[in-house]
Every structure is written in C-alpha cells, then in structure tokens.
C-alpha atoms as a PDB file:
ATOM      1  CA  UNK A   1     -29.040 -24.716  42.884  1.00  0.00           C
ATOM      2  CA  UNK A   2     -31.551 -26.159  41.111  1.00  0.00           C
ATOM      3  CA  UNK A   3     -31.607 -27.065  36.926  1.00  0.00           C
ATOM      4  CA  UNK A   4     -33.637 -23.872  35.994  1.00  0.00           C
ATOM      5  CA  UNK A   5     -31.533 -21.745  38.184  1.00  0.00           C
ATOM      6  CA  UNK A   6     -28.190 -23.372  36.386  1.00  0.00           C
ATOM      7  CA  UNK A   7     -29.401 -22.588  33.162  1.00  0.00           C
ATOM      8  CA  UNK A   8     -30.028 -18.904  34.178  1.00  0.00           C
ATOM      9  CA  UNK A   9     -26.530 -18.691  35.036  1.00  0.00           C
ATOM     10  CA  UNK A  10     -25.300 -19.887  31.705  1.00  0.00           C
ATOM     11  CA  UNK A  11     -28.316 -17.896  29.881  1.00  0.00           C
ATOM     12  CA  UNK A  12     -26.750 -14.783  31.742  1.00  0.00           C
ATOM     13  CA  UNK A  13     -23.207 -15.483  31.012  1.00  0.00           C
ATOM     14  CA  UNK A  14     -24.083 -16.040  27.673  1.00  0.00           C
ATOM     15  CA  UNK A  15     -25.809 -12.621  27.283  1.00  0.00           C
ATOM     16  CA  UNK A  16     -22.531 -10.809  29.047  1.00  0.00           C
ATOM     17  CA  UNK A  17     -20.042 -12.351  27.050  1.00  0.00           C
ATOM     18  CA  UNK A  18     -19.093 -10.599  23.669  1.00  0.00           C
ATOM     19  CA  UNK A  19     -16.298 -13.176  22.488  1.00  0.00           C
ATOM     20  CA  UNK A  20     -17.158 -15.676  20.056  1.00  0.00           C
ATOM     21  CA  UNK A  21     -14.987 -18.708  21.447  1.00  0.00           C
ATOM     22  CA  UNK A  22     -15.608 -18.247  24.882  1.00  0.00           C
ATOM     23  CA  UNK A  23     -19.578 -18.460  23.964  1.00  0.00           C
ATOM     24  CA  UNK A  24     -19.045 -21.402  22.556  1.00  0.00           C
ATOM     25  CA  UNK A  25     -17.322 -22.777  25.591  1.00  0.00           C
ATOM     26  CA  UNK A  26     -20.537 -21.211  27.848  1.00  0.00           C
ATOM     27  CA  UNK A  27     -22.813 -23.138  25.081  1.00  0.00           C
ATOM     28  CA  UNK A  28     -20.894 -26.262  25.763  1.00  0.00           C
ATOM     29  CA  UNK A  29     -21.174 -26.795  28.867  1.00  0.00           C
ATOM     30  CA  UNK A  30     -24.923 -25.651  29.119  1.00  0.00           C
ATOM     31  CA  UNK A  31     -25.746 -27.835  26.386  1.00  0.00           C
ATOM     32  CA  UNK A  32     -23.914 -31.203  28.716  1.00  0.00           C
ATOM     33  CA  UNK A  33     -25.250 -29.994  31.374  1.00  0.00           C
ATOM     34  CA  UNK A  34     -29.017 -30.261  29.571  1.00  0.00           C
ATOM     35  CA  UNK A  35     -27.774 -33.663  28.301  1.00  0.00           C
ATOM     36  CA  UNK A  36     -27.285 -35.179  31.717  1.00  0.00           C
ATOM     37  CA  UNK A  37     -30.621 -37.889  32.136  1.00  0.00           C
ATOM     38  CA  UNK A  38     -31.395 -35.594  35.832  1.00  0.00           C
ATOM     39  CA  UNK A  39     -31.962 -32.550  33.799  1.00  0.00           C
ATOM     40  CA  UNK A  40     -33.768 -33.880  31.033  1.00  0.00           C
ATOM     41  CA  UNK A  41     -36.061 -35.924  33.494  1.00  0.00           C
ATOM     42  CA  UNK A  42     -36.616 -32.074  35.371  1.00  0.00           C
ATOM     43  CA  UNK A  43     -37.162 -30.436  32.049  1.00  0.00           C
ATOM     44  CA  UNK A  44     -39.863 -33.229  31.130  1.00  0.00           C
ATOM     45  CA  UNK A  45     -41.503 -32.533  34.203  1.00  0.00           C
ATOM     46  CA  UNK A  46     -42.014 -29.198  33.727  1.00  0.00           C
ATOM     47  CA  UNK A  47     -45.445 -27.510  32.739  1.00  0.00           C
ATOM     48  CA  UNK A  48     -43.842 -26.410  29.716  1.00  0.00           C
ATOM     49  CA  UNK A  49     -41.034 -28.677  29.363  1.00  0.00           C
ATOM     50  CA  UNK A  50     -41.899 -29.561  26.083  1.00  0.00           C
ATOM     51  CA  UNK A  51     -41.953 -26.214  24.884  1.00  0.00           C
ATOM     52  CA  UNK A  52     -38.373 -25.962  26.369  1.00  0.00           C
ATOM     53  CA  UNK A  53     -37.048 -28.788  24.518  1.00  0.00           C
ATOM     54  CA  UNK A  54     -38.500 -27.533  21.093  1.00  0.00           C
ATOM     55  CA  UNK A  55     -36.788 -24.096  21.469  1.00  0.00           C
ATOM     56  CA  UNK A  56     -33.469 -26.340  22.623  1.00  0.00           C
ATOM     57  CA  UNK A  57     -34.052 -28.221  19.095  1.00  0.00           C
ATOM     58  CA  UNK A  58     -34.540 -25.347  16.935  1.00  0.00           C
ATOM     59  CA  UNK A  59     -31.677 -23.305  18.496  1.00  0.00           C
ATOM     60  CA  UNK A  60     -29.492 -25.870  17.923  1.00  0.00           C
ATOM     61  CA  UNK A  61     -30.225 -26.340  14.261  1.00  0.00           C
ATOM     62  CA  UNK A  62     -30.073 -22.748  14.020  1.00  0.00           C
ATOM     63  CA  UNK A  63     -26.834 -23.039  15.190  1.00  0.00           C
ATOM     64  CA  UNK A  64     -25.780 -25.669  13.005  1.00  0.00           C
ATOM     65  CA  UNK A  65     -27.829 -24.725   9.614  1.00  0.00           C
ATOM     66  CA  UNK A  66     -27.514 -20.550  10.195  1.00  0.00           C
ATOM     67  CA  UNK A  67     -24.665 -20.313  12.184  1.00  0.00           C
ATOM     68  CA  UNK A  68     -22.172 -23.153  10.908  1.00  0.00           C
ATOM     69  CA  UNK A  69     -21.262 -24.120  14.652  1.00  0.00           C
ATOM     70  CA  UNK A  70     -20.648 -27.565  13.742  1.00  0.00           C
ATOM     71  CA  UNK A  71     -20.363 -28.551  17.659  1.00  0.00           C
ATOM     72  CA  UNK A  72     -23.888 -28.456  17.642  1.00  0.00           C
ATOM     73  CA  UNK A  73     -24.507 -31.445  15.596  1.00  0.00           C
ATOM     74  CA  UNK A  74     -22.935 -33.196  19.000  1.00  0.00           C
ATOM     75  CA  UNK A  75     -24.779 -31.081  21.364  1.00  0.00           C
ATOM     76  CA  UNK A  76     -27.959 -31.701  19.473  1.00  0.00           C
ATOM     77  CA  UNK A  77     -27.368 -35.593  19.668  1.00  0.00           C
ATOM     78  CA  UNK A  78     -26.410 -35.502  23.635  1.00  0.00           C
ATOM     79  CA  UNK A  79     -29.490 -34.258  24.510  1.00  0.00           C
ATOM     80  CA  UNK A  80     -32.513 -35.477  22.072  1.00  0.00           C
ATOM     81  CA  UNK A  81     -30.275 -38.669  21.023  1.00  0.00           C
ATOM     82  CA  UNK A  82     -30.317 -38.758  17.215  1.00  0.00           C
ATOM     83  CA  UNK A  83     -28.674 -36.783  14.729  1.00  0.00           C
ATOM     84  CA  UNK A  84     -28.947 -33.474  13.932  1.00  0.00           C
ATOM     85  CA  UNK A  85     -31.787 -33.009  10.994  1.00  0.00           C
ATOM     86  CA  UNK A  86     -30.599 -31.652   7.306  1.00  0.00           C
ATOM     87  CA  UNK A  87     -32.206 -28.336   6.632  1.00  0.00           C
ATOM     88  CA  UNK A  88     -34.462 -29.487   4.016  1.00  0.00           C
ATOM     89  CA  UNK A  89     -35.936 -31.435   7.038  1.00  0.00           C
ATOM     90  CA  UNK A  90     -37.231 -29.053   9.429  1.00  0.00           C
ATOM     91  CA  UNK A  91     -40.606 -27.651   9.311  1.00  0.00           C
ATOM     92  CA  UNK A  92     -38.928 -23.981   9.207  1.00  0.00           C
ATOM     93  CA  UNK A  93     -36.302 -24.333   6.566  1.00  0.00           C
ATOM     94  CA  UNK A  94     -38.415 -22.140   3.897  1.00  0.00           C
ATOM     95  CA  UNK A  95     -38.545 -19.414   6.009  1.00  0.00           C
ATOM     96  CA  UNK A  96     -34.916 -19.336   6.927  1.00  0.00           C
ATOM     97  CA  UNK A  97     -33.362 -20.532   3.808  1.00  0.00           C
ATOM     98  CA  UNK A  98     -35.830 -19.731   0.954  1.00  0.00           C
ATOM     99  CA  UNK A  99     -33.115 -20.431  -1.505  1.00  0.00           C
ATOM    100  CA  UNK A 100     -32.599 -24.524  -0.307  1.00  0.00           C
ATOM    101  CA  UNK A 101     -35.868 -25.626  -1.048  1.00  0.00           C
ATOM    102  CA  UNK A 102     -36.902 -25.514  -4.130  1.00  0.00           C
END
C-alpha cells in the first residue's frame, strides 16, 4: 500500500468513527505515520504536496487553538519540526477567533 492509500484508510476510519478517544488514537497514528522522513519525502513530491502540508498545518492548529487537543502541539512538531504557532500568529486567527486579536 502506498502513502496516499494509507492515509485514505485513516481518513476513512476517521470519518466512521463517532467516539472522541478512539479518534484521537486514529489521529495519532496518522499524524506518525505523516511524520516518518519516507512519507514526508512522498508528500513533497507530490504535484500538490505543498498544498497537502498546508491543510496538515492548519488542521493541526485548528486542533490545538479550536479544539484544545493538546496532542497536537506534538503531532504538529513531528511532522513540520518546530513548535506549534500561538494563535495570534497565524494568518487566519481573525477569522476564527475575532475576539484574540485586538
């Protein structure tokens, strides 16, 4: 099975499973399994790998900012190597949380 095809199967999974702490265990693993250097490297090489890796980032501040998994934070630093931005940082804070930015 090839990367795209893996993360399919946890896409999928994701979308059939209702309970909130096994999704989080289905996020988990997706999100090592995009962290491993062989799937970045295929996701780079990608015609729109880059656009990939941007939804990747925003999800996962989304998660962390909107959704207070605070997992993510590691997630987001396994795969893009730095830590996780503060709200007031990303380009789309105003529209999520009009009342942080002043």
């Amino acid at each position: 099975m090839n990367q795209i095809e893996t993360l399919r199967t946890y896409i999928r999974a994701l979308e059939a499973e209702k309970e909130k702490a096994k999704r989080q265990t289905i996020c988990r693993k997706m999100f090592r399994f995009i962290a491993k250097e062989e799937t970045k490297n295929y996701i780079k090489k990608l015609e729109h790998g880059d656009r990939l890796f941007n939804n990747i980032r925003k999800k996962l501040i989304e998660f962390y900012h909107s959704c207070e998994v605070r997992e993510a934070s590691v997630w987001y630093r396994d795969v893009f190597g730095q830590r996780i931005p503060p709200i007031e940082e990303t380009k789309w804070a105003t529209s999520l949380y009009p009342e942080t930015v002043s």
